[in-house]
C-alpha atoms as a PDB file:
ATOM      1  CA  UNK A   1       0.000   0.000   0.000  1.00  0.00           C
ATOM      2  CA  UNK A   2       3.247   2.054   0.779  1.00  0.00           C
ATOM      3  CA  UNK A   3       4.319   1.923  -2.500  1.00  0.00           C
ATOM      4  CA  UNK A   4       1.618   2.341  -4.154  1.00  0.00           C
ATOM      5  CA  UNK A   5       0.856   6.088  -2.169  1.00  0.00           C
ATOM      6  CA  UNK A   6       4.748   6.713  -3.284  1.00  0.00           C
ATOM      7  CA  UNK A   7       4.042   5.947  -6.960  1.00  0.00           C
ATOM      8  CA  UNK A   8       1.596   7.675  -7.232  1.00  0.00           C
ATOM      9  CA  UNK A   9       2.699  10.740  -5.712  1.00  0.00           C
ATOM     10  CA  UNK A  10       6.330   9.824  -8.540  1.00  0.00           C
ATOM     11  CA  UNK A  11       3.509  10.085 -11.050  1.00  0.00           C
ATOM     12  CA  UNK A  12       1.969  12.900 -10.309  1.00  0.00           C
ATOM     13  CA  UNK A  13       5.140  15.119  -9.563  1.00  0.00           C
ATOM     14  CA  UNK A  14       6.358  13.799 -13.478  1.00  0.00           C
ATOM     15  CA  UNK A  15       2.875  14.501 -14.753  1.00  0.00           C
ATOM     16  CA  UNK A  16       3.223  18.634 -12.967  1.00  0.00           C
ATOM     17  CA  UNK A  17       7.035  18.745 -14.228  1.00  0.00           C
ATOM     18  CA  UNK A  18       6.062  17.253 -18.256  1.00  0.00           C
ATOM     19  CA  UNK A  19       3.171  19.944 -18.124  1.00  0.00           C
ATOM     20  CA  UNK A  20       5.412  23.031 -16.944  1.00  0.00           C
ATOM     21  CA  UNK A  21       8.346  21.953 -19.696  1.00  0.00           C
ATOM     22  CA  UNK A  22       5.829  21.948 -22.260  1.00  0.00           C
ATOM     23  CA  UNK A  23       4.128  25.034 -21.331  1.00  0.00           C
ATOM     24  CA  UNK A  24       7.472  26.646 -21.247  1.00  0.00           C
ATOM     25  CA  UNK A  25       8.107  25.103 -24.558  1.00  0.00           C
ATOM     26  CA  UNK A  26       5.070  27.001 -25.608  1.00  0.00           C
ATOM     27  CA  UNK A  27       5.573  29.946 -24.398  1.00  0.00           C
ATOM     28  CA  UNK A  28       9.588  30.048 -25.569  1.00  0.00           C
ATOM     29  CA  UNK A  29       8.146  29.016 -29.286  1.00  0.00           C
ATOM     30  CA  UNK A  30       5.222  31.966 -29.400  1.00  0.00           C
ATOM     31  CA  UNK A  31       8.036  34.162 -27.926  1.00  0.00           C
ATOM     32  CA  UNK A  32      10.672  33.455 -30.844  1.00  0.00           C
ATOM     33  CA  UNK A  33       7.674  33.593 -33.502  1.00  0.00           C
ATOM     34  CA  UNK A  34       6.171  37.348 -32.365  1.00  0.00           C
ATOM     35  CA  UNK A  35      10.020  38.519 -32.378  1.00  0.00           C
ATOM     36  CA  UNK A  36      11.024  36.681 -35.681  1.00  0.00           C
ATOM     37  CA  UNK A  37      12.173  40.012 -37.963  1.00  0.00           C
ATOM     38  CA  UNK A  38      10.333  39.541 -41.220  1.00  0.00           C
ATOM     39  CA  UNK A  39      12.337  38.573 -44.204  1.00  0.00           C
ATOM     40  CA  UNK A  40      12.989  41.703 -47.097  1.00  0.00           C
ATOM     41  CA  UNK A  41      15.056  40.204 -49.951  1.00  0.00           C
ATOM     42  CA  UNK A  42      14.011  38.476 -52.893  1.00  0.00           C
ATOM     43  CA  UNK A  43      15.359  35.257 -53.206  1.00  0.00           C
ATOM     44  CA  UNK A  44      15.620  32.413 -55.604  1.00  0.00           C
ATOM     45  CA  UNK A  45      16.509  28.962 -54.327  1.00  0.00           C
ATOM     46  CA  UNK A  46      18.668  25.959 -56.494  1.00  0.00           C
ATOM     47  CA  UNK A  47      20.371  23.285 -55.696  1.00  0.00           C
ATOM     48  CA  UNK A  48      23.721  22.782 -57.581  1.00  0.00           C
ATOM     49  CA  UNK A  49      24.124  19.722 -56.880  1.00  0.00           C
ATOM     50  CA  UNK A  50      22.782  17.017 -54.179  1.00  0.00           C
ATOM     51  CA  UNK A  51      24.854  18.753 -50.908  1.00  0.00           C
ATOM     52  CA  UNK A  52      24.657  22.302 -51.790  1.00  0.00           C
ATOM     53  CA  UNK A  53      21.850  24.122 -51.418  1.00  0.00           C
ATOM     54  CA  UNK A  54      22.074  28.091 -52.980  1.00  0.00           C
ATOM     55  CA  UNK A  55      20.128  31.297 -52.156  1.00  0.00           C
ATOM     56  CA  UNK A  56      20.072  34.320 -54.935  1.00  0.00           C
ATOM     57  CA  UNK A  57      19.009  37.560 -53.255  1.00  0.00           C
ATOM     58  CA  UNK A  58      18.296  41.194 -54.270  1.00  0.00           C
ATOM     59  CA  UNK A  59      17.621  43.623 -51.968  1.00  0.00           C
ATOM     60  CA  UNK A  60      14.674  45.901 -52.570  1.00  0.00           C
ATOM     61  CA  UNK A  61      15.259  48.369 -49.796  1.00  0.00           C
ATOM     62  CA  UNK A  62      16.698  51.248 -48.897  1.00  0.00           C
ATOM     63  CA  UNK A  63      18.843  49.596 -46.160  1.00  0.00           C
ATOM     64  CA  UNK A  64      21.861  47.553 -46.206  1.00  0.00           C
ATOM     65  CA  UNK A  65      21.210  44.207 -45.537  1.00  0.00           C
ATOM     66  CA  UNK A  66      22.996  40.606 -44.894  1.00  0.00           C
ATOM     67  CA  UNK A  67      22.104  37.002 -45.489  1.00  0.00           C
ATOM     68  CA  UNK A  68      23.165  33.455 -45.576  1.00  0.00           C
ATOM     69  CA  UNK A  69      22.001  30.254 -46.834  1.00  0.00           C
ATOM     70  CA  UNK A  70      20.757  27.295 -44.499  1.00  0.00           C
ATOM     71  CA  UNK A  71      20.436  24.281 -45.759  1.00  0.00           C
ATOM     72  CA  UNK A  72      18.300  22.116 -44.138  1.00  0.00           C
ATOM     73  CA  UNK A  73      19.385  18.123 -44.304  1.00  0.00           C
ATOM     74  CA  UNK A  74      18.807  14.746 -42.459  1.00  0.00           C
ATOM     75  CA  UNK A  75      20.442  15.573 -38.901  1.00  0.00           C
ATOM     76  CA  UNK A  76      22.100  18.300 -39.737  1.00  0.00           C
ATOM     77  CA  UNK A  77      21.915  21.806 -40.529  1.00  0.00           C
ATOM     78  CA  UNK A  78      24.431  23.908 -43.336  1.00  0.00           C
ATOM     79  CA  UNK A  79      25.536  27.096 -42.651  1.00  0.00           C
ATOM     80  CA  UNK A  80      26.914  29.445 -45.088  1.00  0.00           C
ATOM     81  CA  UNK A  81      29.047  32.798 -45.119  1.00  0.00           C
ATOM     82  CA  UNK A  82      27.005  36.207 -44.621  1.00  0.00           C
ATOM     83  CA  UNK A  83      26.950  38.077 -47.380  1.00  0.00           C
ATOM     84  CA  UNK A  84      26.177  42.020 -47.443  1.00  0.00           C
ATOM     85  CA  UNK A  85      23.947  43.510 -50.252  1.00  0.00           C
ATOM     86  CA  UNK A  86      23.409  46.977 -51.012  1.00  0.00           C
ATOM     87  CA  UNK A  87      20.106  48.709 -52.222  1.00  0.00           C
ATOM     88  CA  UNK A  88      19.710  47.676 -55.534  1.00  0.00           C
ATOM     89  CA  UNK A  89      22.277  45.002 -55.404  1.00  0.00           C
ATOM     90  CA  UNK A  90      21.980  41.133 -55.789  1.00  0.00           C
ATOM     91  CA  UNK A  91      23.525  38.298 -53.509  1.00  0.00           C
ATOM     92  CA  UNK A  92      24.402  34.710 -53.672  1.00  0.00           C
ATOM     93  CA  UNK A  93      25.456  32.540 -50.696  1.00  0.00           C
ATOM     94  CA  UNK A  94      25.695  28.829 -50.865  1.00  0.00           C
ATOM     95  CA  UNK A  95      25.612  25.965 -47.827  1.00  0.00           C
ATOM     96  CA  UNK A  96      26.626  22.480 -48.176  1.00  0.00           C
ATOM     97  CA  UNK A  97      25.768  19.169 -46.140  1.00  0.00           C
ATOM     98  CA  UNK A  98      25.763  15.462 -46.908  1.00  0.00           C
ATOM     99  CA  UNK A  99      22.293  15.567 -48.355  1.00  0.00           C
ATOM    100  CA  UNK A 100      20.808  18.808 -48.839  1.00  0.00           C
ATOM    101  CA  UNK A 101      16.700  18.570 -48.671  1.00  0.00           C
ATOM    102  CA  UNK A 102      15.839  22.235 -48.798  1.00  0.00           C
ATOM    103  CA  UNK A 103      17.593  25.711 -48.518  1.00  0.00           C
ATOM    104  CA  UNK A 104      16.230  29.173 -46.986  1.00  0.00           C
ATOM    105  CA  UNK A 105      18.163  32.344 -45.919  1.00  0.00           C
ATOM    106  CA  UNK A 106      18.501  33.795 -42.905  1.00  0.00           C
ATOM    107  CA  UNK A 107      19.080  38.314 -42.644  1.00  0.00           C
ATOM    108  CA  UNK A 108      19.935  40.638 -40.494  1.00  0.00           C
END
């Protein structure tokens, strides 16, 4: 009887501790998503070849602005090299992986 008040006390502290992680979960994601900047540049995506994944950008604004390509692959993530563009001016940045399933572009 003993163990059974002790498990189910275990149970219900796991259950309270699985609820606050996933409400802090939820409250980190909505956080991240309300202060996500929006994305400017105008970008074409290609894919070279099966591990590099390529972003074309022109920037539209009358700011300075940088990107990078992410390429997005099965467990794990390519970076590439920020690149500055210039109102007016056009951009390429490239990021490679073992397996490349889809590219986007990060700015700031």
């Amino acid at each position: 009887m003993k163990n059974r008040r002790i498990t189910g006390k275990l149970l219900t502290t796991i259950t309270a501790l699985s609820l606050a992680t996933l409400s802090l979960a939820t409250e980190a994601a909505q956080a991240a998503a309300q202060t996500a900047p929006e994305l400017v540049l105008t970008c074409t995506k290609s894919y070279p070849d099966a591990s590099t994944g390529k972003v074309d950008c022109t920037n539209s604004t009358d700011r300075t602005i940088e990107f990078r390509a992410v390429a997005s692959c099965p467990g794990e993530v390519g970076i590439g090299y920020w690149v500055t563009v210039r109102p007016g001016e056009r951009g390429s940045s490239s990021a490679e992986c073992l397996v490349v399933e889809d590219v986007y572009w990060e700015e700031r």
